[in-house]
PDB file of N, CA and C in Angstrom:
ATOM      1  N   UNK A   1      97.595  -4.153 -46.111  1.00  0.00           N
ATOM      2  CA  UNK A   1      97.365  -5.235 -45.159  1.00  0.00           C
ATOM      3  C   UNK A   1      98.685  -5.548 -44.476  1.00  0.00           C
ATOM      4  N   UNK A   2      98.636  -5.745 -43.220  1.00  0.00           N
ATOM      5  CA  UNK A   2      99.688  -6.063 -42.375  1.00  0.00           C
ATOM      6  C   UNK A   2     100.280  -7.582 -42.796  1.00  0.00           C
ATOM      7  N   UNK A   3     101.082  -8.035 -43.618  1.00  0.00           N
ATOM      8  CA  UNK A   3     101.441  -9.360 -43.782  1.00  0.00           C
ATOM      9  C   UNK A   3     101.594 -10.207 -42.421  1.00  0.00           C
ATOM     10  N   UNK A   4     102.012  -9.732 -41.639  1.00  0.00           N
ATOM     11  CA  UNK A   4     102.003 -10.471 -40.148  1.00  0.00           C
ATOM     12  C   UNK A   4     100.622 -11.003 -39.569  1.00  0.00           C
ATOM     13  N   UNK A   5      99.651 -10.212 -39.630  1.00  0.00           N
ATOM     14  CA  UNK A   5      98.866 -10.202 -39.147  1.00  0.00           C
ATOM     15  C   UNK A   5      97.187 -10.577 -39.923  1.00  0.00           C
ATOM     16  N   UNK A   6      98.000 -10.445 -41.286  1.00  0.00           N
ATOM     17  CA  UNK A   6      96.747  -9.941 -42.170  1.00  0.00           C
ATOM     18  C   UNK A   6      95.201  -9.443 -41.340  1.00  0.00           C
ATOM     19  N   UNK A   7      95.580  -8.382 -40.700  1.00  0.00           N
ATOM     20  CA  UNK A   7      94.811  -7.353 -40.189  1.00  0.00           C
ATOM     21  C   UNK A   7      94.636  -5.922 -41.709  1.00  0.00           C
ATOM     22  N   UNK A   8      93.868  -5.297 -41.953  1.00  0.00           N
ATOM     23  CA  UNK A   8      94.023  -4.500 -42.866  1.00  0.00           C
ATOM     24  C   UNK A   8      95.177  -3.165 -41.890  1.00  0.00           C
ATOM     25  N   UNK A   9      96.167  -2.606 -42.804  1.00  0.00           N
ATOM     26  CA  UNK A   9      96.880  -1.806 -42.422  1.00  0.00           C
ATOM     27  C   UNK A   9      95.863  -0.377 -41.207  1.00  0.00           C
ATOM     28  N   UNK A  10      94.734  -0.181 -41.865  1.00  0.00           N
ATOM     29  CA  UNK A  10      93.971   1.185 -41.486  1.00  0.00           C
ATOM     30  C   UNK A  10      93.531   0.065 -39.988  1.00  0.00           C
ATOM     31  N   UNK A  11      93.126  -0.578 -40.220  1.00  0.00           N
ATOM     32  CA  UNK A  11      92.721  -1.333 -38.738  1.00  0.00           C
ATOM     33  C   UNK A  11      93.872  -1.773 -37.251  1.00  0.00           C
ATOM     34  N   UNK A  12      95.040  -2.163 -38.555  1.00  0.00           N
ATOM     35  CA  UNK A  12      95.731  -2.452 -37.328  1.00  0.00           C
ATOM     36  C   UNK A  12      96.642  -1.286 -36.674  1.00  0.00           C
ATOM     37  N   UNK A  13      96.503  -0.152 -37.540  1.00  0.00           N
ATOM     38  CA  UNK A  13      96.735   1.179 -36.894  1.00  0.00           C
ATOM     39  C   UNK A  13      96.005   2.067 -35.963  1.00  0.00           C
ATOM     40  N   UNK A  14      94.556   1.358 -36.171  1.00  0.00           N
ATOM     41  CA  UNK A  14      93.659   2.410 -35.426  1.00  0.00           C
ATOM     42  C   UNK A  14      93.659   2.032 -33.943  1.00  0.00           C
ATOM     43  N   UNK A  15      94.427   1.344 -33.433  1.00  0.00           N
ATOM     44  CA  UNK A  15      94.116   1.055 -31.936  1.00  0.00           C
ATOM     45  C   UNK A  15      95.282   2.068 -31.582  1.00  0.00           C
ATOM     46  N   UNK A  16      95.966   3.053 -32.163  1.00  0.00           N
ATOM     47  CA  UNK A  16      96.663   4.244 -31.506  1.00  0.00           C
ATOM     48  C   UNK A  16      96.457   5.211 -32.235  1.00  0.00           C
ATOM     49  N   UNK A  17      95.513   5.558 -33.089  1.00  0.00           N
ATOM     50  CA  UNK A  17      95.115   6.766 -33.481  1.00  0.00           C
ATOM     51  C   UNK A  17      94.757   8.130 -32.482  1.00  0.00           C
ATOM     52  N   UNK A  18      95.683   8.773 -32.797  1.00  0.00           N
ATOM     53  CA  UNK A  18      95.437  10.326 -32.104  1.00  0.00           C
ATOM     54  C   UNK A  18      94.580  11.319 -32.729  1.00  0.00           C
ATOM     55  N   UNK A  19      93.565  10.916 -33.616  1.00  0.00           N
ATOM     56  CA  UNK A  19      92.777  11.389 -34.138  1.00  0.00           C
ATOM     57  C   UNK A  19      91.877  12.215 -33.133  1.00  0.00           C
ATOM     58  N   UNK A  20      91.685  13.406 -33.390  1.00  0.00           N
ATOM     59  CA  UNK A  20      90.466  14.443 -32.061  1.00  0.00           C
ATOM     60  C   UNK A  20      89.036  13.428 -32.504  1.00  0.00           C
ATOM     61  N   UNK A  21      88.830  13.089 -31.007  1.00  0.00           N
ATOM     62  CA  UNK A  21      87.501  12.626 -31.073  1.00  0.00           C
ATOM     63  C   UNK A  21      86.419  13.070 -31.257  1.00  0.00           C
ATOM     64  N   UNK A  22      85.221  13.032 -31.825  1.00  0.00           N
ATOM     65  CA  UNK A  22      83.943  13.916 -32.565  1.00  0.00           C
ATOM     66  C   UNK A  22      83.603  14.367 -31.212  1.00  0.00           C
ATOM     67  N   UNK A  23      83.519  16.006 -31.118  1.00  0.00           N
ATOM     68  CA  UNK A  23      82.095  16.356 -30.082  1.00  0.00           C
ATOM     69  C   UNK A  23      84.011  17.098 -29.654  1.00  0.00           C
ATOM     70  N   UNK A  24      85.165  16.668 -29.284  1.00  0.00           N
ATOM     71  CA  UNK A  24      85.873  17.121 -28.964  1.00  0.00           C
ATOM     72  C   UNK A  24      85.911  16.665 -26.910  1.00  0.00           C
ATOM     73  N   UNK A  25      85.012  15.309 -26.820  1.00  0.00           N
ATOM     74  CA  UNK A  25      85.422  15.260 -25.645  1.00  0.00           C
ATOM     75  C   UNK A  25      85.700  13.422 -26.022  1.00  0.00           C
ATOM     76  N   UNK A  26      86.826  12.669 -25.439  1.00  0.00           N
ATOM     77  CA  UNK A  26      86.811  10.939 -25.410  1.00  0.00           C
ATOM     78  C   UNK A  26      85.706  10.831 -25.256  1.00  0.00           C
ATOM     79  N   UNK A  27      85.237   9.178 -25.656  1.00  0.00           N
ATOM     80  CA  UNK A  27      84.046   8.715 -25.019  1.00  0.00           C
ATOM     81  C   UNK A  27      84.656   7.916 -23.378  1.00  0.00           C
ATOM     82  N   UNK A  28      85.947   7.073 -23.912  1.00  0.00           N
ATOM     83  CA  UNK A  28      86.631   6.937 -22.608  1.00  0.00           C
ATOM     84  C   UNK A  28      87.774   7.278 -21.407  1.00  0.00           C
ATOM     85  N   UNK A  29      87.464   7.958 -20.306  1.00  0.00           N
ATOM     86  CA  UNK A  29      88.905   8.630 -19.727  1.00  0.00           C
ATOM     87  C   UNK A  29      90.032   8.159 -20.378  1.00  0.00           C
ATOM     88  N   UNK A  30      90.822   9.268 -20.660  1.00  0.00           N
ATOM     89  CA  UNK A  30      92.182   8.812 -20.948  1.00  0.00           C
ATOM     90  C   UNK A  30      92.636   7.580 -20.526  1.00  0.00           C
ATOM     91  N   UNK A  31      93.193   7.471 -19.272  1.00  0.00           N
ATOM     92  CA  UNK A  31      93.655   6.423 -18.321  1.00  0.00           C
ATOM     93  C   UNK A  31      93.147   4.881 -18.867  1.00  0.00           C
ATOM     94  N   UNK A  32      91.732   4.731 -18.706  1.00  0.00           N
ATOM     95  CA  UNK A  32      91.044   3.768 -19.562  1.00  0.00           C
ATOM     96  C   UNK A  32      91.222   3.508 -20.750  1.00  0.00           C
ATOM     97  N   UNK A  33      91.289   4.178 -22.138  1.00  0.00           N
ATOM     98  CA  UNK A  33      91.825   4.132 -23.221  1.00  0.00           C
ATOM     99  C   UNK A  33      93.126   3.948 -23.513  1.00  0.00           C
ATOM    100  N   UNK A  34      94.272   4.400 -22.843  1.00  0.00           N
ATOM    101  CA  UNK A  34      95.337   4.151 -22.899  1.00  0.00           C
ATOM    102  C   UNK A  34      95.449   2.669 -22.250  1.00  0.00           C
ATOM    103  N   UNK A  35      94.955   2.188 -21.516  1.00  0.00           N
ATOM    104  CA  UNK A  35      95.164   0.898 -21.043  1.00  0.00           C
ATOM    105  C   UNK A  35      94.667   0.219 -21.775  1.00  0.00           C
ATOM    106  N   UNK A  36      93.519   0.201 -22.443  1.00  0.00           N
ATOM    107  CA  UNK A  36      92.871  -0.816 -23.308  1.00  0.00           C
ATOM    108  C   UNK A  36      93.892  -0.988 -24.750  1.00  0.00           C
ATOM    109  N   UNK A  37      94.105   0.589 -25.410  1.00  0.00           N
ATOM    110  CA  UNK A  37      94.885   0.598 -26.510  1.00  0.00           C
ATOM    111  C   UNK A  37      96.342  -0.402 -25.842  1.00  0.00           C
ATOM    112  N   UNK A  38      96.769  -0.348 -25.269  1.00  0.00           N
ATOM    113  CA  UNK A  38      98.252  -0.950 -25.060  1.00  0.00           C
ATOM    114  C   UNK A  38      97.716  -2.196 -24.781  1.00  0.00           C
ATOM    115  N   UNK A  39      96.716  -3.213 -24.364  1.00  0.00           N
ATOM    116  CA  UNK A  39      96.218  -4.196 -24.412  1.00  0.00           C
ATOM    117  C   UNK A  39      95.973  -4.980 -25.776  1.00  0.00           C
ATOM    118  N   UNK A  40      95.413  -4.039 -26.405  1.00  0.00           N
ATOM    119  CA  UNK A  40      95.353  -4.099 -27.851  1.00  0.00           C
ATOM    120  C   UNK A  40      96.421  -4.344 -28.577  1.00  0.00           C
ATOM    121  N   UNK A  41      97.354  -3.487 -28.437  1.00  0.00           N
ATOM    122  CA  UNK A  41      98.702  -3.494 -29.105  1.00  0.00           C
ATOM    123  C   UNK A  41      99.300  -4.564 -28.961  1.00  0.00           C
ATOM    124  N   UNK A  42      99.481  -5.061 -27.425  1.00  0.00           N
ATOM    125  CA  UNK A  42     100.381  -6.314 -27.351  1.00  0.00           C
ATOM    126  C   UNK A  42      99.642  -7.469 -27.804  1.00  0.00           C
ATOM    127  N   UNK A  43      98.533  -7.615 -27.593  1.00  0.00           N
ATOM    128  CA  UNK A  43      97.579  -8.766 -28.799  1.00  0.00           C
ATOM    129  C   UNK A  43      98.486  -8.784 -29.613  1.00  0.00           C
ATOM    130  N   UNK A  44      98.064  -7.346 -30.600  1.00  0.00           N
ATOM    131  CA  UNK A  44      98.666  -7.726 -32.447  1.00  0.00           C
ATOM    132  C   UNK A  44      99.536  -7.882 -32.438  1.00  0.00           C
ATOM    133  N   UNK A  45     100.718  -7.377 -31.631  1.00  0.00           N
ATOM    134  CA  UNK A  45     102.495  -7.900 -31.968  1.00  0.00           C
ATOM    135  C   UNK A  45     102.841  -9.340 -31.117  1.00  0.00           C
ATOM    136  N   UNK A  46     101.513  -9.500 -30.655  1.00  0.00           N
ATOM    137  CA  UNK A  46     102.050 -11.460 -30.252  1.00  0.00           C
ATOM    138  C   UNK A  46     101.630 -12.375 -30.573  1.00  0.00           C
ATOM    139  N   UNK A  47     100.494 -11.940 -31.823  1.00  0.00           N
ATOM    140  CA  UNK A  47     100.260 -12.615 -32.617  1.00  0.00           C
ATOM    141  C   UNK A  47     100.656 -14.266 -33.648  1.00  0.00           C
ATOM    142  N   UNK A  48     102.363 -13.363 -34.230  1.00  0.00           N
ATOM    143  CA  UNK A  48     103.144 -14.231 -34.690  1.00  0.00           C
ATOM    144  C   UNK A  48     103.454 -15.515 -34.063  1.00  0.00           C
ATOM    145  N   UNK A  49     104.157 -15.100 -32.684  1.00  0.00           N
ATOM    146  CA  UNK A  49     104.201 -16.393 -31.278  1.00  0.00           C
ATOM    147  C   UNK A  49     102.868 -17.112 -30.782  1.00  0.00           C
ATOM    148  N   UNK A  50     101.738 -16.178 -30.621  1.00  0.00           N
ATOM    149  CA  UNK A  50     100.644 -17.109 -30.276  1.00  0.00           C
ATOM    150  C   UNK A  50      99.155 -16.400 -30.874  1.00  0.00           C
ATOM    151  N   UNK A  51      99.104 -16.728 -31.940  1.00  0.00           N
ATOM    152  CA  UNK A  51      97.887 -16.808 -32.711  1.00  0.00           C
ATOM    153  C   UNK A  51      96.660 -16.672 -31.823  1.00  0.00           C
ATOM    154  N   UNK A  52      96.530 -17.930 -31.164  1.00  0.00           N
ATOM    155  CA  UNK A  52      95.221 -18.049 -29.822  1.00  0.00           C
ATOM    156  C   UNK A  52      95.341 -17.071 -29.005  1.00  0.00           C
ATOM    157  N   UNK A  53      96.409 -16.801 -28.316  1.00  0.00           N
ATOM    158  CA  UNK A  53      96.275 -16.033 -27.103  1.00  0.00           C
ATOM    159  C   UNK A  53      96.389 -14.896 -27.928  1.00  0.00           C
ATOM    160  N   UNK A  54      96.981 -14.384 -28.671  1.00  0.00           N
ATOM    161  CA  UNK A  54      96.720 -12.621 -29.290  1.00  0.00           C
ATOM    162  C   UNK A  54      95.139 -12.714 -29.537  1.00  0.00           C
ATOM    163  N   UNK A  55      94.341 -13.710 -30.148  1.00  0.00           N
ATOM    164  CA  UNK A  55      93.105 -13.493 -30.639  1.00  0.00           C
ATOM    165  C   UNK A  55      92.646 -13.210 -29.191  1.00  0.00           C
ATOM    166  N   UNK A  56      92.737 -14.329 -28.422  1.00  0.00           N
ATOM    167  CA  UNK A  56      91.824 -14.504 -26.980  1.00  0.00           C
ATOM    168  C   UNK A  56      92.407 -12.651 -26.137  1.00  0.00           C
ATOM    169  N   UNK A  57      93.480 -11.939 -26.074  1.00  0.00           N
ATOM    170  CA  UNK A  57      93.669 -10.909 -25.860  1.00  0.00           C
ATOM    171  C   UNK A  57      92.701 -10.081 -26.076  1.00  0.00           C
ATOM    172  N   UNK A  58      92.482  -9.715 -27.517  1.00  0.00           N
ATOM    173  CA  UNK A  58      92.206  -8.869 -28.402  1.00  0.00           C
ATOM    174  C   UNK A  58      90.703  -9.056 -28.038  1.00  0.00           C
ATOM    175  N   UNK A  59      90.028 -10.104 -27.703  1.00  0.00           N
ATOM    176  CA  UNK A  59      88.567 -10.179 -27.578  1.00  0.00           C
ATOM    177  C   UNK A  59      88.444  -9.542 -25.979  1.00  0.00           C
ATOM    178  N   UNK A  60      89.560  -9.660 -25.441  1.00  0.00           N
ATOM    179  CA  UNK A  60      89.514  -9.698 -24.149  1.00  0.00           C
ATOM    180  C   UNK A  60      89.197  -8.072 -23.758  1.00  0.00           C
ATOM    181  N   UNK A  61      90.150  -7.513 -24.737  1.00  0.00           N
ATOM    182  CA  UNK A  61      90.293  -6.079 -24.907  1.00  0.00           C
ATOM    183  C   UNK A  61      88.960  -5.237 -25.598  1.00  0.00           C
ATOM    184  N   UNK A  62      88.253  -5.972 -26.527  1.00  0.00           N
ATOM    185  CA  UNK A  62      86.957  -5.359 -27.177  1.00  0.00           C
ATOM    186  C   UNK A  62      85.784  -5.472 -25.883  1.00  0.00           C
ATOM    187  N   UNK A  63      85.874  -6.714 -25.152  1.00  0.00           N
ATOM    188  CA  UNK A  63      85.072  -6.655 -24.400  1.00  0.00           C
ATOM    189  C   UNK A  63      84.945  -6.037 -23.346  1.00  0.00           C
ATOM    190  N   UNK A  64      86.297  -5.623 -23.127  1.00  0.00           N
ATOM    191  CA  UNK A  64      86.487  -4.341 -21.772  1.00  0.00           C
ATOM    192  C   UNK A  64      85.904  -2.991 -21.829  1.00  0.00           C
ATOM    193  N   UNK A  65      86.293  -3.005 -23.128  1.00  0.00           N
ATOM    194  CA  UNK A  65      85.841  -1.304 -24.132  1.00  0.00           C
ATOM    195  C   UNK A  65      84.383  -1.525 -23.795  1.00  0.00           C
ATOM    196  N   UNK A  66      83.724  -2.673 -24.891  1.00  0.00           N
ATOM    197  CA  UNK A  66      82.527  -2.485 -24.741  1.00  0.00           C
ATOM    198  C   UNK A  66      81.648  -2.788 -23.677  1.00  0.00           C
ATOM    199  N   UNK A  67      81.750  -3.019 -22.682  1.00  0.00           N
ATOM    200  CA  UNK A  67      81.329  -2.847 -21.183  1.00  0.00           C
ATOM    201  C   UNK A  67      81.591  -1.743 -20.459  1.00  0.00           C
ATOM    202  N   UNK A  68      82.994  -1.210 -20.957  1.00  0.00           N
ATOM    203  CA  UNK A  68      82.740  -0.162 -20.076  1.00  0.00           C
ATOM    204  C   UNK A  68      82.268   1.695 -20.861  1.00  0.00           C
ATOM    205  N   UNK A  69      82.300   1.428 -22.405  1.00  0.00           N
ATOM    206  CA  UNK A  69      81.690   2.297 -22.709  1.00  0.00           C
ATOM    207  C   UNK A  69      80.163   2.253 -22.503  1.00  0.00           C
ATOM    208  N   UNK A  70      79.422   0.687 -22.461  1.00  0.00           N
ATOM    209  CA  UNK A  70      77.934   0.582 -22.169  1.00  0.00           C
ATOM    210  C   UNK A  70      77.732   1.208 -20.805  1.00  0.00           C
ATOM    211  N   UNK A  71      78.611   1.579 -19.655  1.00  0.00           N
ATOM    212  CA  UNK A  71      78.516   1.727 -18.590  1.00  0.00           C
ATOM    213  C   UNK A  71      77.905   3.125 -18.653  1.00  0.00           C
ATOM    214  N   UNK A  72      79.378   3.921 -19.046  1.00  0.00           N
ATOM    215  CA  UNK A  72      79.488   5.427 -19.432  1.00  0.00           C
ATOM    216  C   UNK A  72      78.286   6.111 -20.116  1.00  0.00           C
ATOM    217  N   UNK A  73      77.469   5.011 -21.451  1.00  0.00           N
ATOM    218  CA  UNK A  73      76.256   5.398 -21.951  1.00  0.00           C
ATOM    219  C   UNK A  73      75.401   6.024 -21.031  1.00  0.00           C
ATOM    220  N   UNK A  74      75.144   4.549 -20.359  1.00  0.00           N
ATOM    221  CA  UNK A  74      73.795   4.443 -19.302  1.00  0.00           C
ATOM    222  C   UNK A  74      74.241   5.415 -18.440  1.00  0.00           C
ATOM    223  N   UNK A  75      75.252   5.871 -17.987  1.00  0.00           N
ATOM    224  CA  UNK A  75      75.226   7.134 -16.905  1.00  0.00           C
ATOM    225  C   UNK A  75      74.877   8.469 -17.820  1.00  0.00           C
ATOM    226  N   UNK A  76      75.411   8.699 -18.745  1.00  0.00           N
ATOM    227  CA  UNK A  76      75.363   9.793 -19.806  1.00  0.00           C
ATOM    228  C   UNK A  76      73.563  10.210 -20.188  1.00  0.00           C
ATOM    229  N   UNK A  77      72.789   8.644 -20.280  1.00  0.00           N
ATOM    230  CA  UNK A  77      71.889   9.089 -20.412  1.00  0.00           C
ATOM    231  C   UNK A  77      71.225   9.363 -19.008  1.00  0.00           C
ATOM    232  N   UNK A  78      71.424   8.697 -18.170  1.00  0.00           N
ATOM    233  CA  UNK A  78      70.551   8.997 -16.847  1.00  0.00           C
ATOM    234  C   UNK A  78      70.741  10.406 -16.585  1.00  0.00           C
ATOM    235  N   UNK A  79      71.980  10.950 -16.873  1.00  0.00           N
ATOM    236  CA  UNK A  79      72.492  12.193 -16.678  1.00  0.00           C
ATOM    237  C   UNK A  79      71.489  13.367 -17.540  1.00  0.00           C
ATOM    238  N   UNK A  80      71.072  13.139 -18.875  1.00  0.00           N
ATOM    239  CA  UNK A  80      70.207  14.111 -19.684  1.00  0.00           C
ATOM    240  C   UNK A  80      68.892  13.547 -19.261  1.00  0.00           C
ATOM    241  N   UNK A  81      68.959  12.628 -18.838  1.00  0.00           N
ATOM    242  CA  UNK A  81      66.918  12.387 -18.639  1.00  0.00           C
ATOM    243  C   UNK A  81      66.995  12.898 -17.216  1.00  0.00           C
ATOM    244  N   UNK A  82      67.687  12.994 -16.471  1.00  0.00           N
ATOM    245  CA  UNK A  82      67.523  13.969 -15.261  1.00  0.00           C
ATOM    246  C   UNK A  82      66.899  15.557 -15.338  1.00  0.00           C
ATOM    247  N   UNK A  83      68.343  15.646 -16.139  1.00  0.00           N
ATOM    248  CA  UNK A  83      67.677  17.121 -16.427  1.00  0.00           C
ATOM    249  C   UNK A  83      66.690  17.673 -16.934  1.00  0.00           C
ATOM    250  N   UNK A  84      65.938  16.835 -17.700  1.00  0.00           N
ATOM    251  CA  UNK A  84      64.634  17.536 -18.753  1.00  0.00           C
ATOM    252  C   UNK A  84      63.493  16.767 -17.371  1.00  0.00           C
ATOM    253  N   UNK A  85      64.173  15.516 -16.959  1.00  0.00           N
ATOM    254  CA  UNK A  85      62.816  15.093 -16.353  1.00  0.00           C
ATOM    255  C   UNK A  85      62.636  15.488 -14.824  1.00  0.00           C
ATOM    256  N   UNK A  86      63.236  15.854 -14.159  1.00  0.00           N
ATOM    257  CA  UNK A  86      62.890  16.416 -12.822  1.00  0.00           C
ATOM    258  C   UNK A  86      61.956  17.567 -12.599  1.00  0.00           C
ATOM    259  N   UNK A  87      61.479  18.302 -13.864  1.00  0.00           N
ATOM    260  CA  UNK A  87      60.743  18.997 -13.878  1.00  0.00           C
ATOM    261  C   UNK A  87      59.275  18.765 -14.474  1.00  0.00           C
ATOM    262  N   UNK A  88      59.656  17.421 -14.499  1.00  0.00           N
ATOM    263  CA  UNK A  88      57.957  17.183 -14.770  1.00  0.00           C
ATOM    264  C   UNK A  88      57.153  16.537 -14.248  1.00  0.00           C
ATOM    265  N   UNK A  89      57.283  16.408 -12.811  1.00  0.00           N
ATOM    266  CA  UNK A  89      56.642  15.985 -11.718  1.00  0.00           C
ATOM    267  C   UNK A  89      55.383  16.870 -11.132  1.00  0.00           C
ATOM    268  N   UNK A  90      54.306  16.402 -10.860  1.00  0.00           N
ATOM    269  CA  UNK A  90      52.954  17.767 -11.065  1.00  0.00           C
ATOM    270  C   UNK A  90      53.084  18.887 -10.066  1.00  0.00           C
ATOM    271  N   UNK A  91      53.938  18.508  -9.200  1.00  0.00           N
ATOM    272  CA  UNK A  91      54.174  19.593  -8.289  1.00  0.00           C
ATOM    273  C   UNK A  91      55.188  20.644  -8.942  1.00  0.00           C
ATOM    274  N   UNK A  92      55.927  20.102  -9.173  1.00  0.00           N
ATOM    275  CA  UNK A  92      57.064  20.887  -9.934  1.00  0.00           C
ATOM    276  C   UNK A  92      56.965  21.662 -11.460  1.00  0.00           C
ATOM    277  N   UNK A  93      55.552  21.027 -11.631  1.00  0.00           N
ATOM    278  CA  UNK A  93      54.681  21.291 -13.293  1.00  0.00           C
ATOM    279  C   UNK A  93      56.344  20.980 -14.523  1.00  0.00           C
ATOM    280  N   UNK A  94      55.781  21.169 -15.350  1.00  0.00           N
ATOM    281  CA  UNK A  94      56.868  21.207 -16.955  1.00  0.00           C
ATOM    282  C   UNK A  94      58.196  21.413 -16.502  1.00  0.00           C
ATOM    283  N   UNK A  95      59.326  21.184 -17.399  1.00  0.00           N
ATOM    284  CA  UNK A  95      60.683  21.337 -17.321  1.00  0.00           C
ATOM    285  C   UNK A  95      60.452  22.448 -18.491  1.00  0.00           C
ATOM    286  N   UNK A  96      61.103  23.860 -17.977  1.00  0.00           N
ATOM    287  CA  UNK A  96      61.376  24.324 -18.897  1.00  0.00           C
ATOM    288  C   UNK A  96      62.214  24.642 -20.380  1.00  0.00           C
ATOM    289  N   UNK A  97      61.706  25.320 -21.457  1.00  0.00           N
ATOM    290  CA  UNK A  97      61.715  25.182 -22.705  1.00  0.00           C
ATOM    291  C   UNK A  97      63.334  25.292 -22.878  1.00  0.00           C
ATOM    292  N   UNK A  98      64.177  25.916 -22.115  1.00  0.00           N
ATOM    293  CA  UNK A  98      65.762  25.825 -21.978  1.00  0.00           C
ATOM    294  C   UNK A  98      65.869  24.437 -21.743  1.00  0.00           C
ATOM    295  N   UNK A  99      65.645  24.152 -20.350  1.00  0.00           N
ATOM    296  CA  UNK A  99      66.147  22.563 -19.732  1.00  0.00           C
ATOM    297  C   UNK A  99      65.704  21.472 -21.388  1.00  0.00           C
ATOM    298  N   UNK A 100      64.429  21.706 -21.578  1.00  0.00           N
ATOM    299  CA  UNK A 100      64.452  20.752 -23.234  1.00  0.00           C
ATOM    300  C   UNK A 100      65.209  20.833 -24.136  1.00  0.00           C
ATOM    301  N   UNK A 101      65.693  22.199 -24.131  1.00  0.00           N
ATOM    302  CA  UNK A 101      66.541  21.905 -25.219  1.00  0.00           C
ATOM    303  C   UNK A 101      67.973  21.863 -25.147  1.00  0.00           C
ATOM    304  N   UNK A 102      68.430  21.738 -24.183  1.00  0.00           N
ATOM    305  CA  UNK A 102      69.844  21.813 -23.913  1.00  0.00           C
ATOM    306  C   UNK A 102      69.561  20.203 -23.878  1.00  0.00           C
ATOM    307  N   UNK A 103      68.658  19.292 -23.350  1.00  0.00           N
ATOM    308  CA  UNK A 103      68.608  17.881 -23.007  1.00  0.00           C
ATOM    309  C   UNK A 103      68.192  17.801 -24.958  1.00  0.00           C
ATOM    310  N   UNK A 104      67.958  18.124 -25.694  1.00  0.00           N
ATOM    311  CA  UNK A 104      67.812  17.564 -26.739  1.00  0.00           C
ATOM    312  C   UNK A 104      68.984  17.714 -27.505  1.00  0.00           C
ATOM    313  N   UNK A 105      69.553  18.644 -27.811  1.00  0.00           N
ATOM    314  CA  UNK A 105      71.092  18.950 -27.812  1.00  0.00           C
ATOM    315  C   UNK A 105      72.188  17.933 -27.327  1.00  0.00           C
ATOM    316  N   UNK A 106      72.313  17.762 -26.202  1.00  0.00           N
ATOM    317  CA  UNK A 106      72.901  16.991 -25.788  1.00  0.00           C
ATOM    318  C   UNK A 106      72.277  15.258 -26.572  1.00  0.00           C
ATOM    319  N   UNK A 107      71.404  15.002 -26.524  1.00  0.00           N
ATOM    320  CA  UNK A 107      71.036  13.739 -26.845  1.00  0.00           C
ATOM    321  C   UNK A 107      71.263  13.502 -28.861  1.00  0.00           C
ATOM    322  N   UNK A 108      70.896  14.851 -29.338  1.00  0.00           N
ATOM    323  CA  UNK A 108      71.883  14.645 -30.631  1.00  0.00           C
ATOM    324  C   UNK A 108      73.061  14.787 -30.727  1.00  0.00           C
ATOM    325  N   UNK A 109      73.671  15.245 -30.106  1.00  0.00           N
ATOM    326  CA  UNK A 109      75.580  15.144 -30.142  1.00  0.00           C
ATOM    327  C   UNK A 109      75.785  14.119 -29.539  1.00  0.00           C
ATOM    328  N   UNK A 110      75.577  13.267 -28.987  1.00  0.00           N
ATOM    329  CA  UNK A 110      76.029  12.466 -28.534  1.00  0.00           C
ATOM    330  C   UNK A 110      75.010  10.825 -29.373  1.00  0.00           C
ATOM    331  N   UNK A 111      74.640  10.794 -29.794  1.00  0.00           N
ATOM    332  CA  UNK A 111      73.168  10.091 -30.499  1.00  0.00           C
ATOM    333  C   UNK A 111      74.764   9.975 -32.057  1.00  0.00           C
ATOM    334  N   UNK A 112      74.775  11.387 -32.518  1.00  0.00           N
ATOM    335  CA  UNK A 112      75.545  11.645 -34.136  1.00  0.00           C
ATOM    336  C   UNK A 112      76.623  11.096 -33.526  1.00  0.00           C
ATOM    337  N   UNK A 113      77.279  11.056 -32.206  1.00  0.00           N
ATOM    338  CA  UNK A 113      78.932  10.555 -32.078  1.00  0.00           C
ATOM    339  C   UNK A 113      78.609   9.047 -32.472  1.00  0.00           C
ATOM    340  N   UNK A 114      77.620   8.275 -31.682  1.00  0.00           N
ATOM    341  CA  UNK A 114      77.514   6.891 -32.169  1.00  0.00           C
ATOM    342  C   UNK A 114      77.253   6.617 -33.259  1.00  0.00           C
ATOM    343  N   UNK A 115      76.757   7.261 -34.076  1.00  0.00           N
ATOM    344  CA  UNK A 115      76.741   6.588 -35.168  1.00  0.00           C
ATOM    345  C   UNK A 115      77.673   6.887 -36.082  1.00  0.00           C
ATOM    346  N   UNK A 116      78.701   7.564 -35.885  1.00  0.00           N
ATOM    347  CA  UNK A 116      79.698   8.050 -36.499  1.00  0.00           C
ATOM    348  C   UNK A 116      80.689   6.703 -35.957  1.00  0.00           C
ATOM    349  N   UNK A 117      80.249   6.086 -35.001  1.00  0.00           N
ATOM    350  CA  UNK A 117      81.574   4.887 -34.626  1.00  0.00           C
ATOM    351  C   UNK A 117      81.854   3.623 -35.636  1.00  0.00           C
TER     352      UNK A 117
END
């Protein structure tokens, strides 16, 4: 545990973990992650000086993440229900047995990354 912070040590390290992300792609552009992580960071080391404002930071910073990874979802999925579903319009008859399964594929690798979070 971080005595400063009493954050647990594994937690207050993980906002710069260089750990390879599952699937081998970010969930958020670099650029984005690096900005949020250094948002993060200066929270916990200003903690000591201002308790409130590191907390009010730090929420500030979860809520950025999680808005803009909800963003990235909803495109990710519009992106695989495209593909399986544009072919199943009656003119266009079935999406074929490839297009399904590359869209089911995709929807478990990415389905196992979340729940791995």
């Amino acid at each position: 545990m971080d005595e400063k912070t009493h954050i647990p040590q594994r937690e207050a390290a993980g906002s710069t973990r260089s750990e390879q992300p599952v699937g081998g792609a970010l969930l958020l552009p670099q650029d984005e992650r690096e900005r949020l992580e250094l948002q993060l960071r200066q929270a916990v080391n200003g903690f000591v000086e201002n308790p409130h404002g590191a907390v009010q930071e730090a929420d500030n910073a979860f809520d950025a993440a999680a808005t803009r990874l909800t963003e990235l979802l909803a495109e990710l999925r519009q992106s695989i229900r495209t593909s399986w579903r544009n072919g199943t319009a009656p003119e266009q008859g079935p999406a074929d047995t490839e297009a399904l399964r590359l869209a089911l594929q995709r929807y478990r690798e990415h389905t196992e990354r979340l729940l791995r979070l």
